[in-house]
PDB file of N, CA and C in Angstrom:
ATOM      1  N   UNK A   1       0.837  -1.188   0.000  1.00  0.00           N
ATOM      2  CA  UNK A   1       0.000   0.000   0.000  1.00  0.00           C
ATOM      3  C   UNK A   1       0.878   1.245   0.000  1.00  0.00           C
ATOM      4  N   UNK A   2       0.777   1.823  -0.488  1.00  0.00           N
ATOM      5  CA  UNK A   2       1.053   3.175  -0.715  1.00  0.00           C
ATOM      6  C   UNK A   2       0.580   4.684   0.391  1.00  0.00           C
ATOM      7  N   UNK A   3       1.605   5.219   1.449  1.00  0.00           N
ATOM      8  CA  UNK A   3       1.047   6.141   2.387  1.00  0.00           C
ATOM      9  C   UNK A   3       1.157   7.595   1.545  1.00  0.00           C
ATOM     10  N   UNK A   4       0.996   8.400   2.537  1.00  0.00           N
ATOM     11  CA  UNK A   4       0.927   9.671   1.864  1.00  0.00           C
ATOM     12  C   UNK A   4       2.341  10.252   1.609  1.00  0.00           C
ATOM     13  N   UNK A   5       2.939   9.903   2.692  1.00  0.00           N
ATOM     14  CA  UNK A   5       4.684  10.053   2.417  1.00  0.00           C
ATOM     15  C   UNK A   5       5.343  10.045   0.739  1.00  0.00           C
ATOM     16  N   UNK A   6       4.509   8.653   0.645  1.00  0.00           N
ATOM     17  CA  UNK A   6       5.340   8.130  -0.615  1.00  0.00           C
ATOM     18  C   UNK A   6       4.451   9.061  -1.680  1.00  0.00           C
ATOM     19  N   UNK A   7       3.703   8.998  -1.474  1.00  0.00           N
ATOM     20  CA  UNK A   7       2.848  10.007  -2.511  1.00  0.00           C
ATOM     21  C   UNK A   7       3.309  11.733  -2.960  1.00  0.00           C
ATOM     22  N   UNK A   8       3.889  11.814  -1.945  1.00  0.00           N
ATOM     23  CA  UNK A   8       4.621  13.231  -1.899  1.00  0.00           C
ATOM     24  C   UNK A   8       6.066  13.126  -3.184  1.00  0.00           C
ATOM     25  N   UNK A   9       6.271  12.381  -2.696  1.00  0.00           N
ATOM     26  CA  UNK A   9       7.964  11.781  -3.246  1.00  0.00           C
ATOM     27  C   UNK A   9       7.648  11.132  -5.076  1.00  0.00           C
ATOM     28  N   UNK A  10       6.672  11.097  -5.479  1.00  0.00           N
ATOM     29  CA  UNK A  10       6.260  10.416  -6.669  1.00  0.00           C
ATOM     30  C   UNK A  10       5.748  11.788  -7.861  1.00  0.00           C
ATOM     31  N   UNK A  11       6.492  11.977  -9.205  1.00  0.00           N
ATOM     32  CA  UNK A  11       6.144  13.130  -9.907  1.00  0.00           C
ATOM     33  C   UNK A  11       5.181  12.068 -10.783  1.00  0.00           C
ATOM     34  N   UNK A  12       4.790  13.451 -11.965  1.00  0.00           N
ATOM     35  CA  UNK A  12       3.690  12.559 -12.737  1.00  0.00           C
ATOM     36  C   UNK A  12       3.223  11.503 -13.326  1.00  0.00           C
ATOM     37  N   UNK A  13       4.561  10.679 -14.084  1.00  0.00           N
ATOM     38  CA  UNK A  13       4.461   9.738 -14.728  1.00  0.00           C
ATOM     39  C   UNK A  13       4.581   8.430 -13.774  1.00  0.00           C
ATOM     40  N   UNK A  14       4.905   8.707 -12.684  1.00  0.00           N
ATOM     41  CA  UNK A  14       5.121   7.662 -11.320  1.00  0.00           C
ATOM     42  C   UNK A  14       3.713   7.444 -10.915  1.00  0.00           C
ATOM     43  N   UNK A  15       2.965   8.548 -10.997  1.00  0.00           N
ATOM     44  CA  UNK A  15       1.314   8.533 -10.404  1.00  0.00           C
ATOM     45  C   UNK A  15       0.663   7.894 -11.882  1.00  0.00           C
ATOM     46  N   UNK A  16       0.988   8.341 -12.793  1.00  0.00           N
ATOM     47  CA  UNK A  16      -0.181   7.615 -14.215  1.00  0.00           C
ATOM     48  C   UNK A  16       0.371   6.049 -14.056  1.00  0.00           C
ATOM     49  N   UNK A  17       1.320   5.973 -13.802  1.00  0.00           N
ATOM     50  CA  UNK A  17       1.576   4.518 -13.858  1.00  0.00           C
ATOM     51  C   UNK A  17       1.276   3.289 -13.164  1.00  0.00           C
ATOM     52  N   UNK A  18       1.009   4.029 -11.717  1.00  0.00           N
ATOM     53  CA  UNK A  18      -0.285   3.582 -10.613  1.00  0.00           C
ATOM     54  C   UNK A  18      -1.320   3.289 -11.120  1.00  0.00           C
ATOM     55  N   UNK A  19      -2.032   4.024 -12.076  1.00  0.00           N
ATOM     56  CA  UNK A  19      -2.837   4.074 -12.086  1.00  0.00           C
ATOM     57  C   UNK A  19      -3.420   2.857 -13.520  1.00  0.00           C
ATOM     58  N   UNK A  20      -2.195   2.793 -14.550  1.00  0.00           N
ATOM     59  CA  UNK A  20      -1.933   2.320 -15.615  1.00  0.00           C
ATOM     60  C   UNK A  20      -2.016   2.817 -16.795  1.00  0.00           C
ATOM     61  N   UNK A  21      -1.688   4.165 -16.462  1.00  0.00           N
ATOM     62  CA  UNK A  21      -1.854   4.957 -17.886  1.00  0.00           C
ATOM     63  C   UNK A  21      -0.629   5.588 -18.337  1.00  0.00           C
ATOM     64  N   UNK A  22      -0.540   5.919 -19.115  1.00  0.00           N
ATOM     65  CA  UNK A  22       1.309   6.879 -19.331  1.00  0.00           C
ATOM     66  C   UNK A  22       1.246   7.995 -20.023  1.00  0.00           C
ATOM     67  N   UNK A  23       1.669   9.050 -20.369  1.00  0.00           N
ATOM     68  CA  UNK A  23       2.138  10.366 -20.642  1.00  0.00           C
ATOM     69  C   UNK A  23       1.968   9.639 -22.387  1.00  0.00           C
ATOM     70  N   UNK A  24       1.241  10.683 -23.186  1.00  0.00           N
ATOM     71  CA  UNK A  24       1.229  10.759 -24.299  1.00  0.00           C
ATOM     72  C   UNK A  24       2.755  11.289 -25.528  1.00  0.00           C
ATOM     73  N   UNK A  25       2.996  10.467 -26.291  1.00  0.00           N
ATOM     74  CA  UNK A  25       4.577  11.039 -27.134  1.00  0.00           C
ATOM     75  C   UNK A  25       3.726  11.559 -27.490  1.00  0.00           C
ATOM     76  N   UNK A  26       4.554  12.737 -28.258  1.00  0.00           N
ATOM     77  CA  UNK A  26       4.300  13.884 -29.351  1.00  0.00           C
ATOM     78  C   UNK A  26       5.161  12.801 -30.894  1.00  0.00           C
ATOM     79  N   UNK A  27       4.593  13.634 -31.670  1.00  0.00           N
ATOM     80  CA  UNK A  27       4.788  13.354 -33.049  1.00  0.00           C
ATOM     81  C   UNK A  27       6.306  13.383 -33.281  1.00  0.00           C
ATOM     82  N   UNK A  28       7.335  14.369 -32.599  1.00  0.00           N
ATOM     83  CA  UNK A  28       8.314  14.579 -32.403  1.00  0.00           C
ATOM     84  C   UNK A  28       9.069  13.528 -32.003  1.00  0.00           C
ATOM     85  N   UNK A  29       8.372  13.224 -30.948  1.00  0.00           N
ATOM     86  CA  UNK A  29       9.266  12.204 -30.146  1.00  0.00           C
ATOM     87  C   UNK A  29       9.484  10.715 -31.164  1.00  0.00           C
ATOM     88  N   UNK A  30       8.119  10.473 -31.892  1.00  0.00           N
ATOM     89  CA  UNK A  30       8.553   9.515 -32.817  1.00  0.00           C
ATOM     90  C   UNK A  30       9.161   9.586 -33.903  1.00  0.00           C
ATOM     91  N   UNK A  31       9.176  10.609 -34.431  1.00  0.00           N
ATOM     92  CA  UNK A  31       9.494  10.725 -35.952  1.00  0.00           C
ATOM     93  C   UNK A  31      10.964  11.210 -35.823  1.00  0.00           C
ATOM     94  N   UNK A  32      11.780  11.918 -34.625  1.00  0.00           N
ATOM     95  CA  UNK A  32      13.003  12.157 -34.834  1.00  0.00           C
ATOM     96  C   UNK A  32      13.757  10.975 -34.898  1.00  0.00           C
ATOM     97  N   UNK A  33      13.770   9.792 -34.066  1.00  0.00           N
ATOM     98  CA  UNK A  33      14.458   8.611 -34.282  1.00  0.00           C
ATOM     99  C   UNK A  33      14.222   8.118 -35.984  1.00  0.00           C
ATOM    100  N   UNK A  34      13.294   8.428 -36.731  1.00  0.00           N
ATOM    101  CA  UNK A  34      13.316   7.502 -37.514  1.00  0.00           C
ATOM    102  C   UNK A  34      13.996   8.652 -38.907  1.00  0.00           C
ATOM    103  N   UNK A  35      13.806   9.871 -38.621  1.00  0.00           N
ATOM    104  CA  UNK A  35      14.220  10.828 -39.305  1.00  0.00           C
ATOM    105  C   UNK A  35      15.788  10.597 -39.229  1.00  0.00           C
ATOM    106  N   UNK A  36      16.399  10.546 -38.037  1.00  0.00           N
ATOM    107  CA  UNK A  36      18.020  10.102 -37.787  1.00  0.00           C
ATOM    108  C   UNK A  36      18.370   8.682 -38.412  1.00  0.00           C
ATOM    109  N   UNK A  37      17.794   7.607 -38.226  1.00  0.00           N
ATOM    110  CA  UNK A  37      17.768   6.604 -39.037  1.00  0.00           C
ATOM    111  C   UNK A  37      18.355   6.530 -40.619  1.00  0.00           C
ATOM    112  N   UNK A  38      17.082   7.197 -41.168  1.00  0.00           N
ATOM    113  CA  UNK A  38      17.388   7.820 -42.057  1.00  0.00           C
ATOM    114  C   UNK A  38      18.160   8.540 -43.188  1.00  0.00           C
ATOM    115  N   UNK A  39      18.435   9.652 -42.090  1.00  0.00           N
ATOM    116  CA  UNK A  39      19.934  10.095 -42.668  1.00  0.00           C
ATOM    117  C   UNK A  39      21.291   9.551 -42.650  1.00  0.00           C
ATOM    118  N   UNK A  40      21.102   8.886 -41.425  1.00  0.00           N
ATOM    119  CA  UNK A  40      22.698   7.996 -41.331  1.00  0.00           C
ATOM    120  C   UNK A  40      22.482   6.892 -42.324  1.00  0.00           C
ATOM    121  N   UNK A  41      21.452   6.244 -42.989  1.00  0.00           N
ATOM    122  CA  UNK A  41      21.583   5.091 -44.203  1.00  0.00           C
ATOM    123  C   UNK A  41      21.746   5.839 -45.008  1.00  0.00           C
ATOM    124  N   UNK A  42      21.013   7.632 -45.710  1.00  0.00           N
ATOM    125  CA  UNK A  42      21.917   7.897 -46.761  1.00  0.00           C
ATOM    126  C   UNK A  42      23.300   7.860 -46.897  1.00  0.00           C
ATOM    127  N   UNK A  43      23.883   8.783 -45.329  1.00  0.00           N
ATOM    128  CA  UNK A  43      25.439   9.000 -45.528  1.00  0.00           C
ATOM    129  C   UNK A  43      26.289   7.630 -45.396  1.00  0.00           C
ATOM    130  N   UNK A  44      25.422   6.461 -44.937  1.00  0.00           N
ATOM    131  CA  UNK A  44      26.433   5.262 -45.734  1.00  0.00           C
ATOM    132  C   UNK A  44      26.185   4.661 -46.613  1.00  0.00           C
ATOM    133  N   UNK A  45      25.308   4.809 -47.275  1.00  0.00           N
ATOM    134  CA  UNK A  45      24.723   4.475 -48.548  1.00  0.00           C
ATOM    135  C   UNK A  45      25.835   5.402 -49.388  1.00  0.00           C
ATOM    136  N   UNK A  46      26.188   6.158 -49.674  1.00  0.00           N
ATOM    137  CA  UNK A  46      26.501   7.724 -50.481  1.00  0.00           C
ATOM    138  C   UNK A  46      27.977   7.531 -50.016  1.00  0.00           C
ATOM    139  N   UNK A  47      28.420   6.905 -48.979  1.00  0.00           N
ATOM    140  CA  UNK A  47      29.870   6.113 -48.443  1.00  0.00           C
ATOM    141  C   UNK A  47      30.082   5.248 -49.394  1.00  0.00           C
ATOM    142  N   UNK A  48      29.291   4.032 -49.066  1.00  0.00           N
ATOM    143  CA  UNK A  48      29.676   2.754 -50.256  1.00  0.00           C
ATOM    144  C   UNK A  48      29.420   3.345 -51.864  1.00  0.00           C
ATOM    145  N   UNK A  49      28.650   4.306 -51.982  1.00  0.00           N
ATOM    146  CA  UNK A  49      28.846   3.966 -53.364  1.00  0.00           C
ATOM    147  C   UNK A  49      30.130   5.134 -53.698  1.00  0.00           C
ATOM    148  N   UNK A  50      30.691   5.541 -52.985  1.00  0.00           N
ATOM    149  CA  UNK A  50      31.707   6.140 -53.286  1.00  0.00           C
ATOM    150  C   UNK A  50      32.895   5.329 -53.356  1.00  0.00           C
ATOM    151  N   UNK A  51      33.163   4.565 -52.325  1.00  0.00           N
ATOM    152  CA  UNK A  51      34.229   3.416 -52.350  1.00  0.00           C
ATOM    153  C   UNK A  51      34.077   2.147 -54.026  1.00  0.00           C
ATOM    154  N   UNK A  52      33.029   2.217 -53.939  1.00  0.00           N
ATOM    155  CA  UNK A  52      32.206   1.185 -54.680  1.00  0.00           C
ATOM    156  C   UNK A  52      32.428   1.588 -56.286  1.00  0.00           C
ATOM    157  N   UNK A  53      33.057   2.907 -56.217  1.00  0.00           N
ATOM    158  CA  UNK A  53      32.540   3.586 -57.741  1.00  0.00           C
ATOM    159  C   UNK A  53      33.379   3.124 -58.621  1.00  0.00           C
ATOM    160  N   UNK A  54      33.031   2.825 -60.165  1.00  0.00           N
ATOM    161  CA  UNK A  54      34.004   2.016 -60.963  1.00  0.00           C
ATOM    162  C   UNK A  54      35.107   2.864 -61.486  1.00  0.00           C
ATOM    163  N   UNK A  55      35.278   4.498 -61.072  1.00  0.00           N
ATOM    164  CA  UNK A  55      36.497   5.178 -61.193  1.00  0.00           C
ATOM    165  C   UNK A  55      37.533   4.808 -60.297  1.00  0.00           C
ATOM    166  N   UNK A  56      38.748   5.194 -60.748  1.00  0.00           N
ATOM    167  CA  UNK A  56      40.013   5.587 -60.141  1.00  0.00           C
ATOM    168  C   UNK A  56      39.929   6.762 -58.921  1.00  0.00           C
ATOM    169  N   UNK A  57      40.540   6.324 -58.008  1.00  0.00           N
ATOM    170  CA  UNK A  57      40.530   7.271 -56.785  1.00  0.00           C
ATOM    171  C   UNK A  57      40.721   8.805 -57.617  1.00  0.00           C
ATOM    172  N   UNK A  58      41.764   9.175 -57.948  1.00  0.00           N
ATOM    173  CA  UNK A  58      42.035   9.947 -58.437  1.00  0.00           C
ATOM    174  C   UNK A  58      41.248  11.050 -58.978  1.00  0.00           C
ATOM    175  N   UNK A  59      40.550  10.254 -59.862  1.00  0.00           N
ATOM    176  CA  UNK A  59      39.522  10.917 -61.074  1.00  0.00           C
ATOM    177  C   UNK A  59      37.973  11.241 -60.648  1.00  0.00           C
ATOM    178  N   UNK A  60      38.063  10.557 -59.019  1.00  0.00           N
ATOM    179  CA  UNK A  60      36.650  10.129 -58.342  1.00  0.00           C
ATOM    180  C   UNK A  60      36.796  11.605 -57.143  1.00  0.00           C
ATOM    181  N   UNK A  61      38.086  11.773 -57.016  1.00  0.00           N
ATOM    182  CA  UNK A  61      38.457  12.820 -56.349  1.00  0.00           C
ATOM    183  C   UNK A  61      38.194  14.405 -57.589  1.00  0.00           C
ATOM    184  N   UNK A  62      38.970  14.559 -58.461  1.00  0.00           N
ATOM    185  CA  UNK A  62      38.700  15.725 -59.492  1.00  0.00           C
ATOM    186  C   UNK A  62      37.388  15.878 -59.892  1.00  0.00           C
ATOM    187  N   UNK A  63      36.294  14.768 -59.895  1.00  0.00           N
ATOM    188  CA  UNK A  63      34.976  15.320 -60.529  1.00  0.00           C
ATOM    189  C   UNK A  63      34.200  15.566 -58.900  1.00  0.00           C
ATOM    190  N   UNK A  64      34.544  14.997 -57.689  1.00  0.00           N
ATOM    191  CA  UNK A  64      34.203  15.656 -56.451  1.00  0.00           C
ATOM    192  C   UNK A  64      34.390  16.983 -56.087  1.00  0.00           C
ATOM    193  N   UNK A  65      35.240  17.765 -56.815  1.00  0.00           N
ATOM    194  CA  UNK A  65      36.385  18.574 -56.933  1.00  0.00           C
ATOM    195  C   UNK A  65      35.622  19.991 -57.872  1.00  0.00           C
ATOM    196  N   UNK A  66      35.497  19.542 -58.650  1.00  0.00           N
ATOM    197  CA  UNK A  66      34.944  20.565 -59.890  1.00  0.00           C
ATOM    198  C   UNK A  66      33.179  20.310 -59.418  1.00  0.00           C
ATOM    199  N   UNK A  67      32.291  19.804 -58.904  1.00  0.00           N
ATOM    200  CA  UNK A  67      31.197  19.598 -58.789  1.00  0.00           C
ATOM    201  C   UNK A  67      31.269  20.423 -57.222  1.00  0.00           C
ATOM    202  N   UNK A  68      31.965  20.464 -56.419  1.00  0.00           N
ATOM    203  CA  UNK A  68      32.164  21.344 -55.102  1.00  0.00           C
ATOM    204  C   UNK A  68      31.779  22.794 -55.738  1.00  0.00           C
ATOM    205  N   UNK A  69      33.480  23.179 -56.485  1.00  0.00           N
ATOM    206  CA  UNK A  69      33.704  24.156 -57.128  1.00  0.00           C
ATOM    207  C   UNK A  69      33.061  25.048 -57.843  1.00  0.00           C
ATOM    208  N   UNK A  70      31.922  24.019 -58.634  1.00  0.00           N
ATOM    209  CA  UNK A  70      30.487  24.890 -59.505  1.00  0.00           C
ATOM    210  C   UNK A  70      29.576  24.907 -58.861  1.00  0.00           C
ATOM    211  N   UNK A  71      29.110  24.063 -57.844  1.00  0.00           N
ATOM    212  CA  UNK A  71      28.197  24.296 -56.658  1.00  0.00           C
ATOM    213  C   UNK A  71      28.309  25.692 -56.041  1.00  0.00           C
ATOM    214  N   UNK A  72      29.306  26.144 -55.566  1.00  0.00           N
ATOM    215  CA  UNK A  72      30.033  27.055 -54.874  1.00  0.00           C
ATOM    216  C   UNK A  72      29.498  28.631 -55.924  1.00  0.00           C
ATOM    217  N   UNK A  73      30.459  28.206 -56.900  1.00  0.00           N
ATOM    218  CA  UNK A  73      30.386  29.328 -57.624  1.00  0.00           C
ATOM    219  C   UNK A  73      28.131  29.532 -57.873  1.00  0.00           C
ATOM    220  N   UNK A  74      27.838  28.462 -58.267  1.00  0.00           N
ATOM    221  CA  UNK A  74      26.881  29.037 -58.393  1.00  0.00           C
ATOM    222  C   UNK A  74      25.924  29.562 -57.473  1.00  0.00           C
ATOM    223  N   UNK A  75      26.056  28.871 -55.963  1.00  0.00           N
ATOM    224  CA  UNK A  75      25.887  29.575 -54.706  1.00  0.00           C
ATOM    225  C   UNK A  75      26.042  31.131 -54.154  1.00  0.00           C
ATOM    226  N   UNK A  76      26.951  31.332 -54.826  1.00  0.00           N
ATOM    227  CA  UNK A  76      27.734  32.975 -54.903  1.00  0.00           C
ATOM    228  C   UNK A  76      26.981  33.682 -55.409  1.00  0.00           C
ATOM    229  N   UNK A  77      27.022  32.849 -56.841  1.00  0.00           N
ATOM    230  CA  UNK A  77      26.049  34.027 -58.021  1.00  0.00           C
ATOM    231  C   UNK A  77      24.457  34.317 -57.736  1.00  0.00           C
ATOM    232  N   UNK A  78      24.212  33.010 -56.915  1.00  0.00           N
ATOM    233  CA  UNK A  78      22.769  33.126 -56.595  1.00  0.00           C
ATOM    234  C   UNK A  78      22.488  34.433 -55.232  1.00  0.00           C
ATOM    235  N   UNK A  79      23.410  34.111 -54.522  1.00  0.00           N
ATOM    236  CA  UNK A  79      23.745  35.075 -53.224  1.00  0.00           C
ATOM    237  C   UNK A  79      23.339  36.229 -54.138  1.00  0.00           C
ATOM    238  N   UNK A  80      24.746  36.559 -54.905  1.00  0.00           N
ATOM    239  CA  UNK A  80      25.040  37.804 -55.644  1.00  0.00           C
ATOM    240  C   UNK A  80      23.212  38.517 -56.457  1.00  0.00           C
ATOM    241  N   UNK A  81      22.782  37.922 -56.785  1.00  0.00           N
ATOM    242  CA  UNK A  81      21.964  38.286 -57.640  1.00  0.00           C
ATOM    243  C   UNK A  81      20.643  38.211 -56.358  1.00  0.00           C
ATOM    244  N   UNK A  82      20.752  37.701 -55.676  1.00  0.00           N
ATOM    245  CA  UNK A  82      19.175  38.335 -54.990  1.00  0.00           C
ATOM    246  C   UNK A  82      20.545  39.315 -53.693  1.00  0.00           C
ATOM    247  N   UNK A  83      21.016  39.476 -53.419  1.00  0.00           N
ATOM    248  CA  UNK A  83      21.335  40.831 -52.595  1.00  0.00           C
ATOM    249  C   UNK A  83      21.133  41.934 -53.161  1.00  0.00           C
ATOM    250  N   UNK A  84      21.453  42.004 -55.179  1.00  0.00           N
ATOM    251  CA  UNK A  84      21.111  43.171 -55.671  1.00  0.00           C
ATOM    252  C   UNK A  84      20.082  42.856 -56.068  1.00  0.00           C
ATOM    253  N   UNK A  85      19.344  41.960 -56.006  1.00  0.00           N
ATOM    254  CA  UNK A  85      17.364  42.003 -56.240  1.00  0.00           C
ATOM    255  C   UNK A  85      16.606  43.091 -54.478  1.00  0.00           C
ATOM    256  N   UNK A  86      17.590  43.072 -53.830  1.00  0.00           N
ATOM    257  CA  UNK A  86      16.797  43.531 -52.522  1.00  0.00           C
ATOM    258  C   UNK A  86      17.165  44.759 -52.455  1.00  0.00           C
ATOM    259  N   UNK A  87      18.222  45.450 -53.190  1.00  0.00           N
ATOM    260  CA  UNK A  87      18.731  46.569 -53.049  1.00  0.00           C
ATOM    261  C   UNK A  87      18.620  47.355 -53.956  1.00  0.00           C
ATOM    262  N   UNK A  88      17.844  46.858 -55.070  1.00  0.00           N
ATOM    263  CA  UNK A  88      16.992  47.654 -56.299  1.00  0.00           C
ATOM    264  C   UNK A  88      15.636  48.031 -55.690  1.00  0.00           C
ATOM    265  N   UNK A  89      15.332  47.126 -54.680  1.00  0.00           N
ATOM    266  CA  UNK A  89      13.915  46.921 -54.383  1.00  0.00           C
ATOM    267  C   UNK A  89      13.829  48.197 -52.959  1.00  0.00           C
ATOM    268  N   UNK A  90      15.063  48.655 -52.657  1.00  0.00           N
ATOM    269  CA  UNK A  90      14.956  49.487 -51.394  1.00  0.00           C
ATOM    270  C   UNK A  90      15.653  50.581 -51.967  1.00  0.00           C
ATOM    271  N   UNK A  91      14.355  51.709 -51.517  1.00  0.00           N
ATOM    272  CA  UNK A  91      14.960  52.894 -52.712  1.00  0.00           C
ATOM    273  C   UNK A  91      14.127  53.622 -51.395  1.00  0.00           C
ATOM    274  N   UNK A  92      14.298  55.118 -51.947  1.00  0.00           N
ATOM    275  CA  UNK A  92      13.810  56.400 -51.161  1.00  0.00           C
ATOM    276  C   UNK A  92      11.945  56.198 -51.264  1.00  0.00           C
ATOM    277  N   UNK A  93      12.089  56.121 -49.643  1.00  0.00           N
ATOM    278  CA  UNK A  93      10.319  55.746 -49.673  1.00  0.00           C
ATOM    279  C   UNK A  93       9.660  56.664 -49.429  1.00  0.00           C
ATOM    280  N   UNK A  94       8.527  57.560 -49.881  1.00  0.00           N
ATOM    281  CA  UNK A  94       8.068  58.879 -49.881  1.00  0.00           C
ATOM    282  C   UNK A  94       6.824  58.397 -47.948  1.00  0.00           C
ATOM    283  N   UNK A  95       6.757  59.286 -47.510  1.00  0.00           N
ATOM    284  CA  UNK A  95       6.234  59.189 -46.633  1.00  0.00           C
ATOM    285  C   UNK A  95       4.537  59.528 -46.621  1.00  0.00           C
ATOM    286  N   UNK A  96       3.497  59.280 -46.268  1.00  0.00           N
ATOM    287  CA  UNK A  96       2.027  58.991 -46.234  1.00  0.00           C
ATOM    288  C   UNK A  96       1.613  60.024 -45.175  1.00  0.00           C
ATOM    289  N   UNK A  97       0.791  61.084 -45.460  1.00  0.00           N
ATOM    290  CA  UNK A  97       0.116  61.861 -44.066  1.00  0.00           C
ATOM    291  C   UNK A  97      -1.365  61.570 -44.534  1.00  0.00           C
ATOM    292  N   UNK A  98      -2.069  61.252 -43.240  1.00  0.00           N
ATOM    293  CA  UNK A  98      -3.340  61.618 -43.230  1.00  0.00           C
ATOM    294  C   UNK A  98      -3.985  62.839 -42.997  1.00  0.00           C
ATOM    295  N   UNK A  99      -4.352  63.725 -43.179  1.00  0.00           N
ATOM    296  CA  UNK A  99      -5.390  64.733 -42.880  1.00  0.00           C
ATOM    297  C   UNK A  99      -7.048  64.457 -42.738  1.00  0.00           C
ATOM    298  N   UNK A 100      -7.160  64.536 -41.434  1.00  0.00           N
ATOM    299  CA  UNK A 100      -8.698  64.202 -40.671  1.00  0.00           C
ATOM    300  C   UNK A 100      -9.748  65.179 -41.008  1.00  0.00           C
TER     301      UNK A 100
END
């Protein structure tokens, strides 16, 4: 049996469990394990087939290399071209009066 002592000393999920019920997961709580799952079979998936690939180290390295490189660059240009899309777009703003 259970006194009041012990009842003091017991937080929530200690009392639902008395009782036989338990604390509800969130959507979160399930889906991040399987979301992590997940990603770690791409990045060894995307491992082996790199080891796996019917190129030469070498040549498997230079097209890793130039595919970084144009990624990059085109990352830049994309940067580049909406910073001056936002700064065409912000010009001298005339100000609004009401008269009542």
């Amino acid at each position: 049996m259970v006194n009041f002592n012990n009842l003091k000393k017991l937080d929530k999920d200690d009392l639902l469990h008395l009782v036989g019920l338990e604390t509800r997961r969130d959507a979160v709580d399930t889906l991040l394990p399987v979301v992590g799952a997940f990603a770690a079979g791409i990045l060894v998936g995307a491992g082996l087939g790199l080891l796996l690939a019917p190129k030469p180290g070498n040549q498997l390295r230079d097209d890793l290399r130039q595919r970084l490189q144009s990624g990059q660059e085109y990352l830049s240009n994309a940067v580049g071209r909406s910073s001056e899309g936002s700064q065409a777009q912000t010009g001298p703003q005339g100000t609004v009066s009401r008269t009542a």
